[in-house]
C-alpha atoms as a PDB file:
ATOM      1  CA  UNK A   1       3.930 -26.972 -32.324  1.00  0.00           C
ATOM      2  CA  UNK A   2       3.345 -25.612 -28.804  1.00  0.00           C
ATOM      3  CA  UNK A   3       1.483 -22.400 -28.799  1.00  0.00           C
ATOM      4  CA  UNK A   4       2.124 -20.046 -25.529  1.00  0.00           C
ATOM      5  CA  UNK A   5      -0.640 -17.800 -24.652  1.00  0.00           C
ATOM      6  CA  UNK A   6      -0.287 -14.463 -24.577  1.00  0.00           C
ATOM      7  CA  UNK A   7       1.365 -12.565 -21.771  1.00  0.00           C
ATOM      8  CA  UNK A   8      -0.680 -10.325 -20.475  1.00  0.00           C
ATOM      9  CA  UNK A   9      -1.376  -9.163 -16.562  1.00  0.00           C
ATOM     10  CA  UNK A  10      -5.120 -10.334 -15.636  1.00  0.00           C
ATOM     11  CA  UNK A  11      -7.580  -7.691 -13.705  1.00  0.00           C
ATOM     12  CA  UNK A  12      -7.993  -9.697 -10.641  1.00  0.00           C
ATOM     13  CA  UNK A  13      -4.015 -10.068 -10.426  1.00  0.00           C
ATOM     14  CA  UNK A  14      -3.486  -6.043 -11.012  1.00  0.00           C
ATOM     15  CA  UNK A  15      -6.454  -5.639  -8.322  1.00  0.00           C
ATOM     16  CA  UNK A  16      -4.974  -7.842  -5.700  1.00  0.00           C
ATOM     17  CA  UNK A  17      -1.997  -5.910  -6.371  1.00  0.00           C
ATOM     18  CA  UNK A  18      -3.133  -2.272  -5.724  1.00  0.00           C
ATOM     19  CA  UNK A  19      -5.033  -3.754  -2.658  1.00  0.00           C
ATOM     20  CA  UNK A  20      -1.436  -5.047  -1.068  1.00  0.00           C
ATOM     21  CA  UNK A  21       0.095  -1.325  -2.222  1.00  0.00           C
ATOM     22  CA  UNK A  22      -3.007   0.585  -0.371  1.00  0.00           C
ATOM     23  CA  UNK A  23      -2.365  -1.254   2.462  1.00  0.00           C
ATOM     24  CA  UNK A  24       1.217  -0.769   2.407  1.00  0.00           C
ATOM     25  CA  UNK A  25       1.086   2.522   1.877  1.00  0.00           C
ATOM     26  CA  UNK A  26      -1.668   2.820   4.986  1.00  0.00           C
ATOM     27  CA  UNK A  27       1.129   1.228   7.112  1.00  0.00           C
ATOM     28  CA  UNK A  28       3.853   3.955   6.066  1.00  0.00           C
ATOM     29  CA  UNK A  29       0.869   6.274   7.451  1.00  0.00           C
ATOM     30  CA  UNK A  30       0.798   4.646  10.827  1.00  0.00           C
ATOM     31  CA  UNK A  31       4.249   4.584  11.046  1.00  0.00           C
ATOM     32  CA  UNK A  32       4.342   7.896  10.899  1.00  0.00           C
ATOM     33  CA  UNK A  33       1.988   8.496  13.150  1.00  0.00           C
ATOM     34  CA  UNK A  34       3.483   6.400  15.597  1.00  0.00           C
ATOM     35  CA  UNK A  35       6.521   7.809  15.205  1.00  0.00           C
ATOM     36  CA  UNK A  36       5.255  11.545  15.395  1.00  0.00           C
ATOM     37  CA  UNK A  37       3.293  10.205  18.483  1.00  0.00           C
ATOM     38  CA  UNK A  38       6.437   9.117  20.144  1.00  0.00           C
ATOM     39  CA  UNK A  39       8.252  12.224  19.904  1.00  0.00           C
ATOM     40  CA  UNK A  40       5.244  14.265  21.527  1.00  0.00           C
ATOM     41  CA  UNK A  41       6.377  12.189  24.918  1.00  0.00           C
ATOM     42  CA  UNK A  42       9.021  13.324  27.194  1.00  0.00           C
ATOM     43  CA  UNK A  43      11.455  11.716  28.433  1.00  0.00           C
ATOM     44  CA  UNK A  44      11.577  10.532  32.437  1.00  0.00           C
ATOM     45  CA  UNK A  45      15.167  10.006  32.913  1.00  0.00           C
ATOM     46  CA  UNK A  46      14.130   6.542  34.219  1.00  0.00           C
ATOM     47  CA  UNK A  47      16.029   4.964  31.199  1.00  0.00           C
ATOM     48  CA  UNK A  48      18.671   6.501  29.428  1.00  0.00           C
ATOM     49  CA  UNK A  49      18.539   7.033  25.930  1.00  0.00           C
ATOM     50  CA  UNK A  50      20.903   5.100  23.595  1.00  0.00           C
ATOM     51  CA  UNK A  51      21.051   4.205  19.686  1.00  0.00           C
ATOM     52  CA  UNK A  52      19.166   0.347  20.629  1.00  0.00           C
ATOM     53  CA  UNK A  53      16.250   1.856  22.232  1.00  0.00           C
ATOM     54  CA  UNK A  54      15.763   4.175  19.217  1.00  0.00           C
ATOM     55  CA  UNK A  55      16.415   1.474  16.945  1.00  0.00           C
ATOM     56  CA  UNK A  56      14.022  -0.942  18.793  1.00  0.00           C
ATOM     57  CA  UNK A  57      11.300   1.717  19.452  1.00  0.00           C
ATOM     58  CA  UNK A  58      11.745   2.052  15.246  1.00  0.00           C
ATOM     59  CA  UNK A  59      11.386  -1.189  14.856  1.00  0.00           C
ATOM     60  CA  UNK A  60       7.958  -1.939  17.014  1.00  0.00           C
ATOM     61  CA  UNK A  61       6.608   0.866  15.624  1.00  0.00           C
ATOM     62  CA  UNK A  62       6.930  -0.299  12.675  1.00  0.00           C
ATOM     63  CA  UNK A  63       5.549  -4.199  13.279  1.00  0.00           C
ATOM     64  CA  UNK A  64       2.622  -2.274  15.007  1.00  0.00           C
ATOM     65  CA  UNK A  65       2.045  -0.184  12.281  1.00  0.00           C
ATOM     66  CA  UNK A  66       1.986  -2.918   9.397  1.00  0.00           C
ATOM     67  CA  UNK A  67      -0.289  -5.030  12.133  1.00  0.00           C
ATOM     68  CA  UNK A  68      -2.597  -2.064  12.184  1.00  0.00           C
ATOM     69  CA  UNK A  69      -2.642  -1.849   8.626  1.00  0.00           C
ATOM     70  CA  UNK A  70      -3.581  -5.483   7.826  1.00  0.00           C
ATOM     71  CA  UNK A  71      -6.260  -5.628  10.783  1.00  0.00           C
ATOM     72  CA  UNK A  72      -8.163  -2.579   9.481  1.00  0.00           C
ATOM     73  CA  UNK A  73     -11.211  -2.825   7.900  1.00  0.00           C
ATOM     74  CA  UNK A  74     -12.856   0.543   6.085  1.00  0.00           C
ATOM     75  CA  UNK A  75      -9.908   2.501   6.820  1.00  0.00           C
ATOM     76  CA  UNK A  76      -6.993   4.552   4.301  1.00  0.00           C
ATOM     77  CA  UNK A  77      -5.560   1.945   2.323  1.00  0.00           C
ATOM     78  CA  UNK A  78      -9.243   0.798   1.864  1.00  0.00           C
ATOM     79  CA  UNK A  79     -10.387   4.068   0.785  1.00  0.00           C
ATOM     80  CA  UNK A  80      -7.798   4.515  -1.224  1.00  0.00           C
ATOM     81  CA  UNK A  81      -7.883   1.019  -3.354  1.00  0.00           C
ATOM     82  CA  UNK A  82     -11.800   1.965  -3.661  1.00  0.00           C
ATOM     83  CA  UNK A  83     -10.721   5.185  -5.241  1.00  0.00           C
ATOM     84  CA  UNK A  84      -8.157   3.303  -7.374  1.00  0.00           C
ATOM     85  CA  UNK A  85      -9.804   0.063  -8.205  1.00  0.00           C
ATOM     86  CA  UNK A  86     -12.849   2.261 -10.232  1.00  0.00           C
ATOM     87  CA  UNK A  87      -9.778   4.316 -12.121  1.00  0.00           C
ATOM     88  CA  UNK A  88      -8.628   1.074 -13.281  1.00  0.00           C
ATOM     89  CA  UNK A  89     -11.745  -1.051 -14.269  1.00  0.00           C
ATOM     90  CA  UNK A  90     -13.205   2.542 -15.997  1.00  0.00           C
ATOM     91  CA  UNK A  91      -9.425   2.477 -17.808  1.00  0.00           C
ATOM     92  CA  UNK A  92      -9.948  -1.054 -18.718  1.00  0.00           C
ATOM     93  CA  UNK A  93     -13.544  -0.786 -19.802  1.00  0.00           C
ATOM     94  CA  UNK A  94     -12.346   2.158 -21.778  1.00  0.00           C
ATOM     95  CA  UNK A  95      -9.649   0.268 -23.806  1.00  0.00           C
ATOM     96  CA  UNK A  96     -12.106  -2.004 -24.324  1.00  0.00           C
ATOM     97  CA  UNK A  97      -9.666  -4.642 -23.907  1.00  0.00           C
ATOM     98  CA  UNK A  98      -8.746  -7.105 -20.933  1.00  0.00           C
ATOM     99  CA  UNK A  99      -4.484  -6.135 -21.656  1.00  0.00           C
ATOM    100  CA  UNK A 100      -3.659  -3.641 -18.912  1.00  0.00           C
ATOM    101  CA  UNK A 101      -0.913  -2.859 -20.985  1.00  0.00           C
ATOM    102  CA  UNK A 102      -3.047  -1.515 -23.787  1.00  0.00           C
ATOM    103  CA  UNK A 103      -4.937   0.212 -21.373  1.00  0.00           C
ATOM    104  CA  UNK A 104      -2.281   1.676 -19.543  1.00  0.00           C
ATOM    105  CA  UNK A 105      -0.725   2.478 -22.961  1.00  0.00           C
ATOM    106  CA  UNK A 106      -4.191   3.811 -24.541  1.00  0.00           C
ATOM    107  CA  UNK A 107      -4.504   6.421 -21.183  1.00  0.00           C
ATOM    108  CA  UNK A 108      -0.837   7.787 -21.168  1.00  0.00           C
ATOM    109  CA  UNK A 109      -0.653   8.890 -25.000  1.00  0.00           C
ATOM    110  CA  UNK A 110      -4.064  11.186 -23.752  1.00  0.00           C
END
């Protein structure tokens, strides 16, 4: 008889995880900013605008922003899985369990 282990999401997994997400979410920030950057510059008339431009202007902002995101060391989505990753090993350690689940389970009925 063949015994499965039990399913159940690993800490390291969940932190690896929220690190990708805080990093993600930094890049949305950069795009942004990139984006709100843009508009602050006028136009020269020297090209004419057209829907491609805007859409390839869109587009390298974004690549640069997801570049900047990944390169950055110390910055907002490193700040922000620091402020995360302690919520979720002080959830854990509260469970007193290694299952997220239970832990996410045990915090939401609060």
């Amino acid at each position: 008889m063949k015994i499965d282990p039990p399913a159940k999401p690993a800490l390291a997994d969940e932190l690896a995880r929220l690190k990708k997400s805080a990093h993600q979410m930094e890049g949305v920030f950069y795009n942004q900013l990139f984006k709100a950057m843009r508009e602050t510059v006028s136009e020269s008339g020297l090209f004419d605008a057209n829907p491609g431009r805007e859409m390839f202007e869109g587009l390298l902002d974004q690549q640069l922003a997801d570049t900047a995101a990944a390169r950055s060391k110390g910055g907002l989505g490193e700040a922000m899985y620091e402020q995360l990753r302690r919520k979720l090993v002080l959830a854990v350690h509260e469970a007193g369990t290694p299952d997220l689940r239970v832990a996410r389970t045990d915090r939401q009925s609060e």
